[in-house]
C-alpha atoms as a PDB file:
ATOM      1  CA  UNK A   1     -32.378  -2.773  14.991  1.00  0.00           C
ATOM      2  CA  UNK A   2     -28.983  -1.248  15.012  1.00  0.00           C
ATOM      3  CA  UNK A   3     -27.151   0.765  17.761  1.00  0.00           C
ATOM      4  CA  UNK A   4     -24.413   3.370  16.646  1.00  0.00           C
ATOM      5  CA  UNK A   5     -21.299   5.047  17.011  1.00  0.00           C
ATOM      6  CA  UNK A   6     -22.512   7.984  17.909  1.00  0.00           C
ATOM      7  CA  UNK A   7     -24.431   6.945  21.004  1.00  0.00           C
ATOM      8  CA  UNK A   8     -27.840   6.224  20.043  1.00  0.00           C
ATOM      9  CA  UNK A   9     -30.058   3.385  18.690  1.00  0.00           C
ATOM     10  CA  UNK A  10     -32.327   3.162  16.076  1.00  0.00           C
ATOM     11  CA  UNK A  11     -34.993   0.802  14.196  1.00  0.00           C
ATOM     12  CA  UNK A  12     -34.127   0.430  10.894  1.00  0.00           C
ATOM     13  CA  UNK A  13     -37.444  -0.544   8.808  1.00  0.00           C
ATOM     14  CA  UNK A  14     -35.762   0.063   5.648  1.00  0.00           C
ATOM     15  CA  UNK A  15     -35.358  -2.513   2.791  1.00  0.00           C
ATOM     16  CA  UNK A  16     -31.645  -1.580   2.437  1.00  0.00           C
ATOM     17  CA  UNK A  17     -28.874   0.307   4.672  1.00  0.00           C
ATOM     18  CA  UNK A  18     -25.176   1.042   4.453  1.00  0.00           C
ATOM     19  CA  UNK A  19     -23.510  -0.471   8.038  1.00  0.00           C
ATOM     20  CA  UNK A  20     -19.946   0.686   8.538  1.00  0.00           C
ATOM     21  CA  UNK A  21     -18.015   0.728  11.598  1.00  0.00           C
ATOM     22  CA  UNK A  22     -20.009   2.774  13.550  1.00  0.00           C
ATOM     23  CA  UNK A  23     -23.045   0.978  13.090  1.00  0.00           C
ATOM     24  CA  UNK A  24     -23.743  -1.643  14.322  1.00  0.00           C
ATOM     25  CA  UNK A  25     -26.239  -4.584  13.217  1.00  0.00           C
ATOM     26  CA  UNK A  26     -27.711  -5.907  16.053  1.00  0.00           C
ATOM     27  CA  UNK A  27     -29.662  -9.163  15.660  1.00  0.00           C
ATOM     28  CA  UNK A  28     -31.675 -11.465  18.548  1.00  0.00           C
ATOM     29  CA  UNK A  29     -30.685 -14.747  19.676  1.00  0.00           C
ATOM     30  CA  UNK A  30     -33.492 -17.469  18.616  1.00  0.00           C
ATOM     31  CA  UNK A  31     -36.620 -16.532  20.955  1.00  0.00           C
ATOM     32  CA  UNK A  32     -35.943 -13.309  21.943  1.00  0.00           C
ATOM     33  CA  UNK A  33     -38.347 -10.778  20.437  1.00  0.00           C
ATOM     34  CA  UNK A  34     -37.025  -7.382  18.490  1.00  0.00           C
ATOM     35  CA  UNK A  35     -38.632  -5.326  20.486  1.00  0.00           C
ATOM     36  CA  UNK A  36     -37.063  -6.739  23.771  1.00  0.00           C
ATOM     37  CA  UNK A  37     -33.791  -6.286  22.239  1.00  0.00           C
ATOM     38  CA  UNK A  38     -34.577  -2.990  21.120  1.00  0.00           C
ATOM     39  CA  UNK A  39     -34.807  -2.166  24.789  1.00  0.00           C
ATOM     40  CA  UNK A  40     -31.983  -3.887  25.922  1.00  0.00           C
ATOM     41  CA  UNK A  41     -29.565  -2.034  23.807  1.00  0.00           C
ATOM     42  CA  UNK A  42     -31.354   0.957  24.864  1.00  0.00           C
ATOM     43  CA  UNK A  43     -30.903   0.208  28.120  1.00  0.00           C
ATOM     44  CA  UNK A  44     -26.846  -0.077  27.748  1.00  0.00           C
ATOM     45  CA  UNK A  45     -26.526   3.568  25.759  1.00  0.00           C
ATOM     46  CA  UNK A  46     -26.293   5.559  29.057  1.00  0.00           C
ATOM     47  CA  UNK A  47     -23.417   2.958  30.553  1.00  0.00           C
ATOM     48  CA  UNK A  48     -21.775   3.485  26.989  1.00  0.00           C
ATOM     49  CA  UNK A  49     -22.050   7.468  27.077  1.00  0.00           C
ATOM     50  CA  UNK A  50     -20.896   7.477  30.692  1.00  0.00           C
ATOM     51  CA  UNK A  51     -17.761   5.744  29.244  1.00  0.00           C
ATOM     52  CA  UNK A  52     -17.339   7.931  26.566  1.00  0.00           C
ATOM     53  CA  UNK A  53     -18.183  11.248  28.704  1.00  0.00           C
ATOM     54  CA  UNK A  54     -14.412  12.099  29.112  1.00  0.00           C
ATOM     55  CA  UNK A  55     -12.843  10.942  26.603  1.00  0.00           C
ATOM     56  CA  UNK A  56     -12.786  13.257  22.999  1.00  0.00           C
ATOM     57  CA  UNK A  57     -14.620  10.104  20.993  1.00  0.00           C
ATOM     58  CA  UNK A  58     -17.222   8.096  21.846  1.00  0.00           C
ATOM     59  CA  UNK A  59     -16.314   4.691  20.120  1.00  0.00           C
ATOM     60  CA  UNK A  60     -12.961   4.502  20.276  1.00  0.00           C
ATOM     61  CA  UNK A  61     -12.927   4.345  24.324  1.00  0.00           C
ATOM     62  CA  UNK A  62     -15.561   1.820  24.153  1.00  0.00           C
ATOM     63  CA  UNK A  63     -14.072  -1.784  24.311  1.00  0.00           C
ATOM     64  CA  UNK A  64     -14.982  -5.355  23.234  1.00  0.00           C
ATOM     65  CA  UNK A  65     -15.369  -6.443  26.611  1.00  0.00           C
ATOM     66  CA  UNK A  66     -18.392  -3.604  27.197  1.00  0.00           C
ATOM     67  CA  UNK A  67     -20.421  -4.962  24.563  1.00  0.00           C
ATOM     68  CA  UNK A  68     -19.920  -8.246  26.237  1.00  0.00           C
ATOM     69  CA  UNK A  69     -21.520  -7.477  30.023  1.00  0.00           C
ATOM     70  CA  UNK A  70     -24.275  -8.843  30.217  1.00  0.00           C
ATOM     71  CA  UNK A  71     -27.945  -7.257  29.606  1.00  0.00           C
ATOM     72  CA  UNK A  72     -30.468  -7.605  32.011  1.00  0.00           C
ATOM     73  CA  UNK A  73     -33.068 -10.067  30.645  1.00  0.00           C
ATOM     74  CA  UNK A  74     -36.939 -10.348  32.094  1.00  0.00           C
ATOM     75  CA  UNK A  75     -38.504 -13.010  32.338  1.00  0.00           C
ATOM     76  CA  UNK A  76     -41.368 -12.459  29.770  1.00  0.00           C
ATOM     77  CA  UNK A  77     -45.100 -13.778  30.450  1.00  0.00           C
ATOM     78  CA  UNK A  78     -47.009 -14.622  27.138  1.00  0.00           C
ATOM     79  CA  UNK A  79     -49.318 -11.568  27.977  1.00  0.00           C
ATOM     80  CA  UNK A  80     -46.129  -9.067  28.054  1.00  0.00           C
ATOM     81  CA  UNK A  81     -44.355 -10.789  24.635  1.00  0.00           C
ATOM     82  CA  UNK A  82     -47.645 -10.015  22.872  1.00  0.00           C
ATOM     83  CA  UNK A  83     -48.022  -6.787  24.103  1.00  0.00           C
ATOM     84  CA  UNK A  84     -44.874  -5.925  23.672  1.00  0.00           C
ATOM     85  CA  UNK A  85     -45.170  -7.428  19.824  1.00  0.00           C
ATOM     86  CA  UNK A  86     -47.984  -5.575  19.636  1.00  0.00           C
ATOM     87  CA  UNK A  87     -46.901  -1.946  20.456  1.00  0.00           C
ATOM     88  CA  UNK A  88     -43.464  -2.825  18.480  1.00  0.00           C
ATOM     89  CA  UNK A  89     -45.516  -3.275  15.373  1.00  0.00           C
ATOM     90  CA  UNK A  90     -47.602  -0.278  15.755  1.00  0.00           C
ATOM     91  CA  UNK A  91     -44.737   1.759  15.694  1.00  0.00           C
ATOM     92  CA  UNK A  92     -43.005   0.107  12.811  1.00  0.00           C
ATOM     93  CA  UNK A  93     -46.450   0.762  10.864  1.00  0.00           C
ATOM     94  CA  UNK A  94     -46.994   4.078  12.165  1.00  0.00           C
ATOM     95  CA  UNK A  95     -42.883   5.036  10.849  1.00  0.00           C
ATOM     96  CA  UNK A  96     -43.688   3.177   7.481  1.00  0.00           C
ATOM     97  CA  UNK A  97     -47.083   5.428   7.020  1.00  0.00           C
ATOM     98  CA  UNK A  98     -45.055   8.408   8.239  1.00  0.00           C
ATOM     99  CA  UNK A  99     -42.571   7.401   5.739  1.00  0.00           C
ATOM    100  CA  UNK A 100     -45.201   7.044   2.754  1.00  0.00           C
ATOM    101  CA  UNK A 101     -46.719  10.360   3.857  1.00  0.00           C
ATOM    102  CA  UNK A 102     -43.275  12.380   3.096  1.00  0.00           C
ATOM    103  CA  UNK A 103     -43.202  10.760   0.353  1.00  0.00           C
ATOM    104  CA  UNK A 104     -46.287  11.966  -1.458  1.00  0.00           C
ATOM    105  CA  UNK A 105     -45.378  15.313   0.180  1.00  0.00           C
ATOM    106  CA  UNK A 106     -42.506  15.557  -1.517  1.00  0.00           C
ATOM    107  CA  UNK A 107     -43.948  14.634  -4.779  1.00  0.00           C
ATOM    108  CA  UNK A 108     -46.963  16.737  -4.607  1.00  0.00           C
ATOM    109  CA  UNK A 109     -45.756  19.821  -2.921  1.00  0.00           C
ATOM    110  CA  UNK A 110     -43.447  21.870  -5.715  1.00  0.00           C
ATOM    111  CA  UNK A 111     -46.183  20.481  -8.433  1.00  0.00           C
ATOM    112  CA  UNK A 112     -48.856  22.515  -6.033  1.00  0.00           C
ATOM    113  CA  UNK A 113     -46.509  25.402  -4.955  1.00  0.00           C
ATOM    114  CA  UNK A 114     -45.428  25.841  -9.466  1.00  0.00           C
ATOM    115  CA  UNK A 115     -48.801  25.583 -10.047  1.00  0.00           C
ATOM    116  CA  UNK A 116     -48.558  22.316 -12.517  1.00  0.00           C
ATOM    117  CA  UNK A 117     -51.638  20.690 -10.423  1.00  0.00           C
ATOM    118  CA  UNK A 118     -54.353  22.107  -8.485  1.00  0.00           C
ATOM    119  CA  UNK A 119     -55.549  20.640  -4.745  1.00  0.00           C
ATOM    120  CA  UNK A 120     -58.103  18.247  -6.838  1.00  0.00           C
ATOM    121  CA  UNK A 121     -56.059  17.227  -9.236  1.00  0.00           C
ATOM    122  CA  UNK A 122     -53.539  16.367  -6.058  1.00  0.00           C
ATOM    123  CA  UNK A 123     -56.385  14.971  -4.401  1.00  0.00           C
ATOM    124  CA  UNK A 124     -57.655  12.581  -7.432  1.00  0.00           C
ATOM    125  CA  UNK A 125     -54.087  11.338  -7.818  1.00  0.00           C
ATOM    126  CA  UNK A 126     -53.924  10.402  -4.300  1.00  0.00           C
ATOM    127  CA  UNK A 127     -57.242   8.468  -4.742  1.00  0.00           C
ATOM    128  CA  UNK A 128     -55.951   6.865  -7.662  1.00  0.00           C
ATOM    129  CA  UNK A 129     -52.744   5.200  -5.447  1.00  0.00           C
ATOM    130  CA  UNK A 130     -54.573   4.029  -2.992  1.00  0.00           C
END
């Protein structure tokens, strides 16, 4: 999970990234799930863009002391953590899948479109990967 510079928040599910000073790394205290902190930080972004609003950057006006107010915090049943777990994971398959999908889009597209490979050759290599 990271929340930038530019205002917005994002799940990183990548094996590496590049974090400079307008991202930030954003990682839960012991016991608090991911996804909970996910949605605190998202919860903050509209306090942090009201801040910004006037001002011609959006960082620079936003101080140390802001990312120190506290975050509201629920009280989380069992039920809600694993439902909560639940949907987070979901979506971190369902952006990994997405991710693997470009992927053999990218690869198989311009050898369809140049004519190197035909649909069932594309379709027996993407049988043979899985």
């Amino acid at each position: 999970m990271a929340w930038s510079g530019s205002l917005m928040s994002a799940r990183w599910h990548r094996d590496e990234a590049i974090v400079n000073q307008h991202i930030f790394k954003v990682v839960p205290q012991p016991g608090n799930p991911l996804w909970a902190v996910a949605c605190a930080v998202d919860s903050k972004i509209d306090a942090f863009v009201a801040i910004a609003a006037t001002k011609a950057t959006t960082m620079g006006h936003i101080q140390r002391h802001h990312l120190d107010e506290p975050v509201s915090w629920p009280n989380l049943s069992d039920v809600e953590r694993k439902a909560g777990e639940t949907l987070w994971d979901r979506a971190l398959a369902a952006e990994r899948e997405n991710e693997a999908l470009a992927a053999t889009r990218d690869e198989l597209l311009p050898l369809l479109m140049s004519g190197r490979i035909t649909v069932k050759d594309a379709e027996r290599r993407v049988e043979d990967e899985t």
